[in-house]
Every structure is written in C-alpha cells, then in structure tokens.
C-alpha atoms as a PDB file:
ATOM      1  CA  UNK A   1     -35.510-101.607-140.356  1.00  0.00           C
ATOM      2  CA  UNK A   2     -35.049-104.492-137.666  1.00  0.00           C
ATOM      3  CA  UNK A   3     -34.561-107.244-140.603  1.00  0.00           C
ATOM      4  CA  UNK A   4     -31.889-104.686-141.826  1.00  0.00           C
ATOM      5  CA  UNK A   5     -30.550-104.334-137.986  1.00  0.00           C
ATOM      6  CA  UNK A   6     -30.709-108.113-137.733  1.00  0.00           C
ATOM      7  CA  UNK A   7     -28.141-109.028-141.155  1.00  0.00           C
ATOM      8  CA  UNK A   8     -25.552-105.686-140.274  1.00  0.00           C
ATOM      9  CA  UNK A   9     -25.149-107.684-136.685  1.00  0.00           C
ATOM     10  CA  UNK A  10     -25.350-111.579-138.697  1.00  0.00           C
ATOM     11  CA  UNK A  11     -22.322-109.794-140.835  1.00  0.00           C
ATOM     12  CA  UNK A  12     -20.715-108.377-138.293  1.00  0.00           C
ATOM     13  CA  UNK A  13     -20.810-111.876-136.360  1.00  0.00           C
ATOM     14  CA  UNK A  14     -19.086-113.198-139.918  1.00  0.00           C
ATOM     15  CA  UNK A  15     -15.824-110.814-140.061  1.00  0.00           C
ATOM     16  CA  UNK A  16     -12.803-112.008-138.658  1.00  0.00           C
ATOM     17  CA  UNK A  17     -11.567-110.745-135.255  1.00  0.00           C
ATOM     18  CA  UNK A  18     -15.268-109.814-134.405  1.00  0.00           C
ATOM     19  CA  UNK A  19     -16.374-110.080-131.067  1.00  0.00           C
ATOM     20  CA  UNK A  20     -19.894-110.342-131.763  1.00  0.00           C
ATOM     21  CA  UNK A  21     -21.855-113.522-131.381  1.00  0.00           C
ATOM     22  CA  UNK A  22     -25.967-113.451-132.443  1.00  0.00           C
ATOM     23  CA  UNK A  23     -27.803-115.812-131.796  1.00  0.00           C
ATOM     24  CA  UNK A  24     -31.407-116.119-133.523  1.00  0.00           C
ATOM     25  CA  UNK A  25     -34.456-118.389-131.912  1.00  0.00           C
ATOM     26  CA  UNK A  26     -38.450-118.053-132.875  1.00  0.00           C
ATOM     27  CA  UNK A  27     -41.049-120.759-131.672  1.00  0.00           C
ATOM     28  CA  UNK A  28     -42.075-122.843-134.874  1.00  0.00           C
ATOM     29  CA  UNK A  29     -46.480-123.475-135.202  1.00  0.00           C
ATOM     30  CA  UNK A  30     -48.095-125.794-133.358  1.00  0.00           C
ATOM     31  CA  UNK A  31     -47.928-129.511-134.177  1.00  0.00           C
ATOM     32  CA  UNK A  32     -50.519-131.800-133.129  1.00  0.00           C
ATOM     33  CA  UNK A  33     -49.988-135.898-132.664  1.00  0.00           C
ATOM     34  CA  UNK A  34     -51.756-137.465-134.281  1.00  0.00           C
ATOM     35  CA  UNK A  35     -52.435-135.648-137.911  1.00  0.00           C
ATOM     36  CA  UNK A  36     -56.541-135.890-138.597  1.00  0.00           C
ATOM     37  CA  UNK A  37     -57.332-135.009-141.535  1.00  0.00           C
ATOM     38  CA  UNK A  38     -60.943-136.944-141.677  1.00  0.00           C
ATOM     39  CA  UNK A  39     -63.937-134.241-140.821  1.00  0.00           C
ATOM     40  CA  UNK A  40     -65.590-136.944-138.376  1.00  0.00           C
ATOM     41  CA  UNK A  41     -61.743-137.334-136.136  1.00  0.00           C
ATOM     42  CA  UNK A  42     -61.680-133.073-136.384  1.00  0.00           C
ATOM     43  CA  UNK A  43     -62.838-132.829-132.623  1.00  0.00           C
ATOM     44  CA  UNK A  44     -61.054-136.379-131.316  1.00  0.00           C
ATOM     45  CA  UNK A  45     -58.420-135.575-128.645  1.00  0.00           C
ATOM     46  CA  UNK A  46     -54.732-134.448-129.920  1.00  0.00           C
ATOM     47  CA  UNK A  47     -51.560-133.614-128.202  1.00  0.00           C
ATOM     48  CA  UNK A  48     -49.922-130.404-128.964  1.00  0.00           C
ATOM     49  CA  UNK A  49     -46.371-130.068-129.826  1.00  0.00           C
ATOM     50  CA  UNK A  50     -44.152-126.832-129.846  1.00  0.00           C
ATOM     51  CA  UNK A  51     -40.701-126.919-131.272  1.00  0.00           C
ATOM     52  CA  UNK A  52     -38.111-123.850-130.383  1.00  0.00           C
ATOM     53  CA  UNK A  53     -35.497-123.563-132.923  1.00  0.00           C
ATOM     54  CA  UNK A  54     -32.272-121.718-132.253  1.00  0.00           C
ATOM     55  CA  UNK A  55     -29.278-120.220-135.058  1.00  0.00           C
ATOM     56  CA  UNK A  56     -26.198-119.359-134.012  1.00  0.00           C
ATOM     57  CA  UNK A  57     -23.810-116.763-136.201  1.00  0.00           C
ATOM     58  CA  UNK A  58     -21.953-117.561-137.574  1.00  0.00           C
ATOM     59  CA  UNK A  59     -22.379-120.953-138.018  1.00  0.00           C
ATOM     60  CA  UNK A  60     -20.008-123.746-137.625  1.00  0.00           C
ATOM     61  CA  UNK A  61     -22.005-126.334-139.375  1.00  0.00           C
ATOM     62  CA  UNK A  62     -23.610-125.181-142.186  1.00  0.00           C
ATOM     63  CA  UNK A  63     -27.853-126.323-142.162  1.00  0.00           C
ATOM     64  CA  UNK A  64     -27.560-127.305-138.437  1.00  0.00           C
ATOM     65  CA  UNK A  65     -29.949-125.588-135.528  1.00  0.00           C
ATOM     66  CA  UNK A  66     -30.486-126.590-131.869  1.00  0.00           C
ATOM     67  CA  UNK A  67     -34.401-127.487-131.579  1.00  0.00           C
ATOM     68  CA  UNK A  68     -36.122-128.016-128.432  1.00  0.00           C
ATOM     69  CA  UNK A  69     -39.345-129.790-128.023  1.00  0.00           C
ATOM     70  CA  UNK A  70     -41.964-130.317-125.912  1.00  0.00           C
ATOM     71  CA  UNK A  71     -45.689-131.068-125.623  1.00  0.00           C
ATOM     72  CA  UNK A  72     -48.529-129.588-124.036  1.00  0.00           C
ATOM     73  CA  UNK A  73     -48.642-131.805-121.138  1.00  0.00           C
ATOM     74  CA  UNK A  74     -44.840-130.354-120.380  1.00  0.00           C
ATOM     75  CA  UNK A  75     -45.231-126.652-120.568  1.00  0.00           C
ATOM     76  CA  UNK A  76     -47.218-124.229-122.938  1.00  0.00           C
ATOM     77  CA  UNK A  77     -45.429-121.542-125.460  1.00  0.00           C
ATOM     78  CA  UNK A  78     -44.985-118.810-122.566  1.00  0.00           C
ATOM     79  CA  UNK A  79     -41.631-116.948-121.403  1.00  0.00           C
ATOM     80  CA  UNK A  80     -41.021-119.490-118.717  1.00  0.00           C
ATOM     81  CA  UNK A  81     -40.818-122.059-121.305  1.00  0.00           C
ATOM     82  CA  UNK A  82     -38.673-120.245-123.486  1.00  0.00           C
ATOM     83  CA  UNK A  83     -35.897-118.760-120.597  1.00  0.00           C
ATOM     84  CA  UNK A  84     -35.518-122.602-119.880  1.00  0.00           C
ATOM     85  CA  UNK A  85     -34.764-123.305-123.193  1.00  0.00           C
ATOM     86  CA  UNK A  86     -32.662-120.465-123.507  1.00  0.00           C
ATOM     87  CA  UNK A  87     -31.413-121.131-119.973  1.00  0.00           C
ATOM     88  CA  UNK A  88     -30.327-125.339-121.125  1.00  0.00           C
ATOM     89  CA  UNK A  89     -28.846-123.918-124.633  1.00  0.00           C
ATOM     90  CA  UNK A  90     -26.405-121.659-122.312  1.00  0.00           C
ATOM     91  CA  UNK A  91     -25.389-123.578-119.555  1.00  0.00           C
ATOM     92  CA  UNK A  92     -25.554-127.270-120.482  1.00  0.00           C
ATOM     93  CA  UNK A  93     -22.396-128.276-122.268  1.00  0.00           C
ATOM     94  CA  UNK A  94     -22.386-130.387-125.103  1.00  0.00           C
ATOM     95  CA  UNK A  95     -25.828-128.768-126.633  1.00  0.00           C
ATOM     96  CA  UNK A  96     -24.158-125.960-128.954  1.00  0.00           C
ATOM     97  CA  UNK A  97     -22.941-122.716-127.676  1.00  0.00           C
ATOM     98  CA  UNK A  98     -19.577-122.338-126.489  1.00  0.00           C
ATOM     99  CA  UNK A  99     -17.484-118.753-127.571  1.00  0.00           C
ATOM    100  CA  UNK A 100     -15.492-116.341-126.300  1.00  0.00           C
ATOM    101  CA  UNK A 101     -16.759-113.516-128.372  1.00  0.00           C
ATOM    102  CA  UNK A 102     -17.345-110.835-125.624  1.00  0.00           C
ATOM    103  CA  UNK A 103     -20.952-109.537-127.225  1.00  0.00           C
ATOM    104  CA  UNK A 104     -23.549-111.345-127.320  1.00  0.00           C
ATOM    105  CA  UNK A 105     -26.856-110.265-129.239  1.00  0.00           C
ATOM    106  CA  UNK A 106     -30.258-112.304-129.440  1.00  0.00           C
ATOM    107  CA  UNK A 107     -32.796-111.881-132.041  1.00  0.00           C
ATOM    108  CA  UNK A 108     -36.746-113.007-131.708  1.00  0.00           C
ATOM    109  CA  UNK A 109     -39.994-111.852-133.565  1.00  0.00           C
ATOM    110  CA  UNK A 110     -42.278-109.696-131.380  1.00  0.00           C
ATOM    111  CA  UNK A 111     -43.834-112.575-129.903  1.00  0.00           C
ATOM    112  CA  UNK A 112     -45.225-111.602-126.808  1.00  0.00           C
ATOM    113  CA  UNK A 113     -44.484-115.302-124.666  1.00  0.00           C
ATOM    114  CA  UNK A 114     -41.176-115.268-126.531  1.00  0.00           C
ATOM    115  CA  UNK A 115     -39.771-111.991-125.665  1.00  0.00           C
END
C-alpha cells in the first residue's frame, strides 16, 4: 500500500503544473575499507563506510542522485546523521534541490535511525 502511495505521489510530481516535489533517500549497507576476503584478515581492523543516497522527482537528469558519505570515525547511521544530511541537501546551494513547487513530500523505509 505505501509502495503504491509512494508512485501516485512520484506521478503526481511528473504532471505538468504540479506543485508537488518528492524527494526519496534510504541509507545504502555498510561498506568496509579495506575489502578482506582471506579467513586469517576476517578479524583485522576495518573502517566502516555509510553512503546516504537521495532521488529527487521528477528528475532533471536522468540516472543522477545526491550521495553523501561518511565513515565511522565521522558519525554512525543514526537520525542526527541523517537530519544533517538532509539539513546540507536543503540549505547548501549548488548540491541539488532548488524548486518552487509549494509541497514537498519525503519518502524513507521504516528505518528506525532514518526516520
């Protein structure tokens, strides 16, 4: 039902004269620096990644996101984390979202950290 939800507001983004703007971000899985794949380097010391992805709708530029990225020694995957991201994709010019649509809608999994 919330997929469903999610593409009626994506199309309704899409029409002409709409005044609806969604934007879409999740938190992508963990990355770790380096890659071990030998058993003996499995408990060797890596740095954790986390990458934030952001969509905007309707896009401008077809297969282009905003990503934000961090390691572990920055911040973690919590809310904090995420309302600065959100917070820099909003107010910093020059990093994506400019519109005057007069709705805006976000859409997230049910991540707890996230949401």
């Amino acid at each position: 039902m919330a997929r469903k939800l999610m593409n009626n507001n994506r199309a309704d983004s899409r029409c002409p004269n709409s005044d609806v703007r969604v934007v879409q971000f999740d938190l992508q899985q963990q990355m770790y620096l380096p890659t071990l794949t030998h058993t003996q380097m499995y408990y060797s010391g890596q740095l954790a990644f986390v990458n934030m992805g952001i969509n905007l709708e309707p896009l401008e530029d077809e297969g282009k996101g905003i990503m934000f990225l961090w390691n572990e020694t920055v911040g973690q995957r919590g809310s904090n984390e995420i309302t600065s991201c959100l917070y820099k994709f909003f107010t910093f010019s020059g990093i994506g979202y400019t519109t005057d649509k007069k709705k805006l809608i976000l859409w997230s999994d049910n991540c707890g950290g996230q949401n």
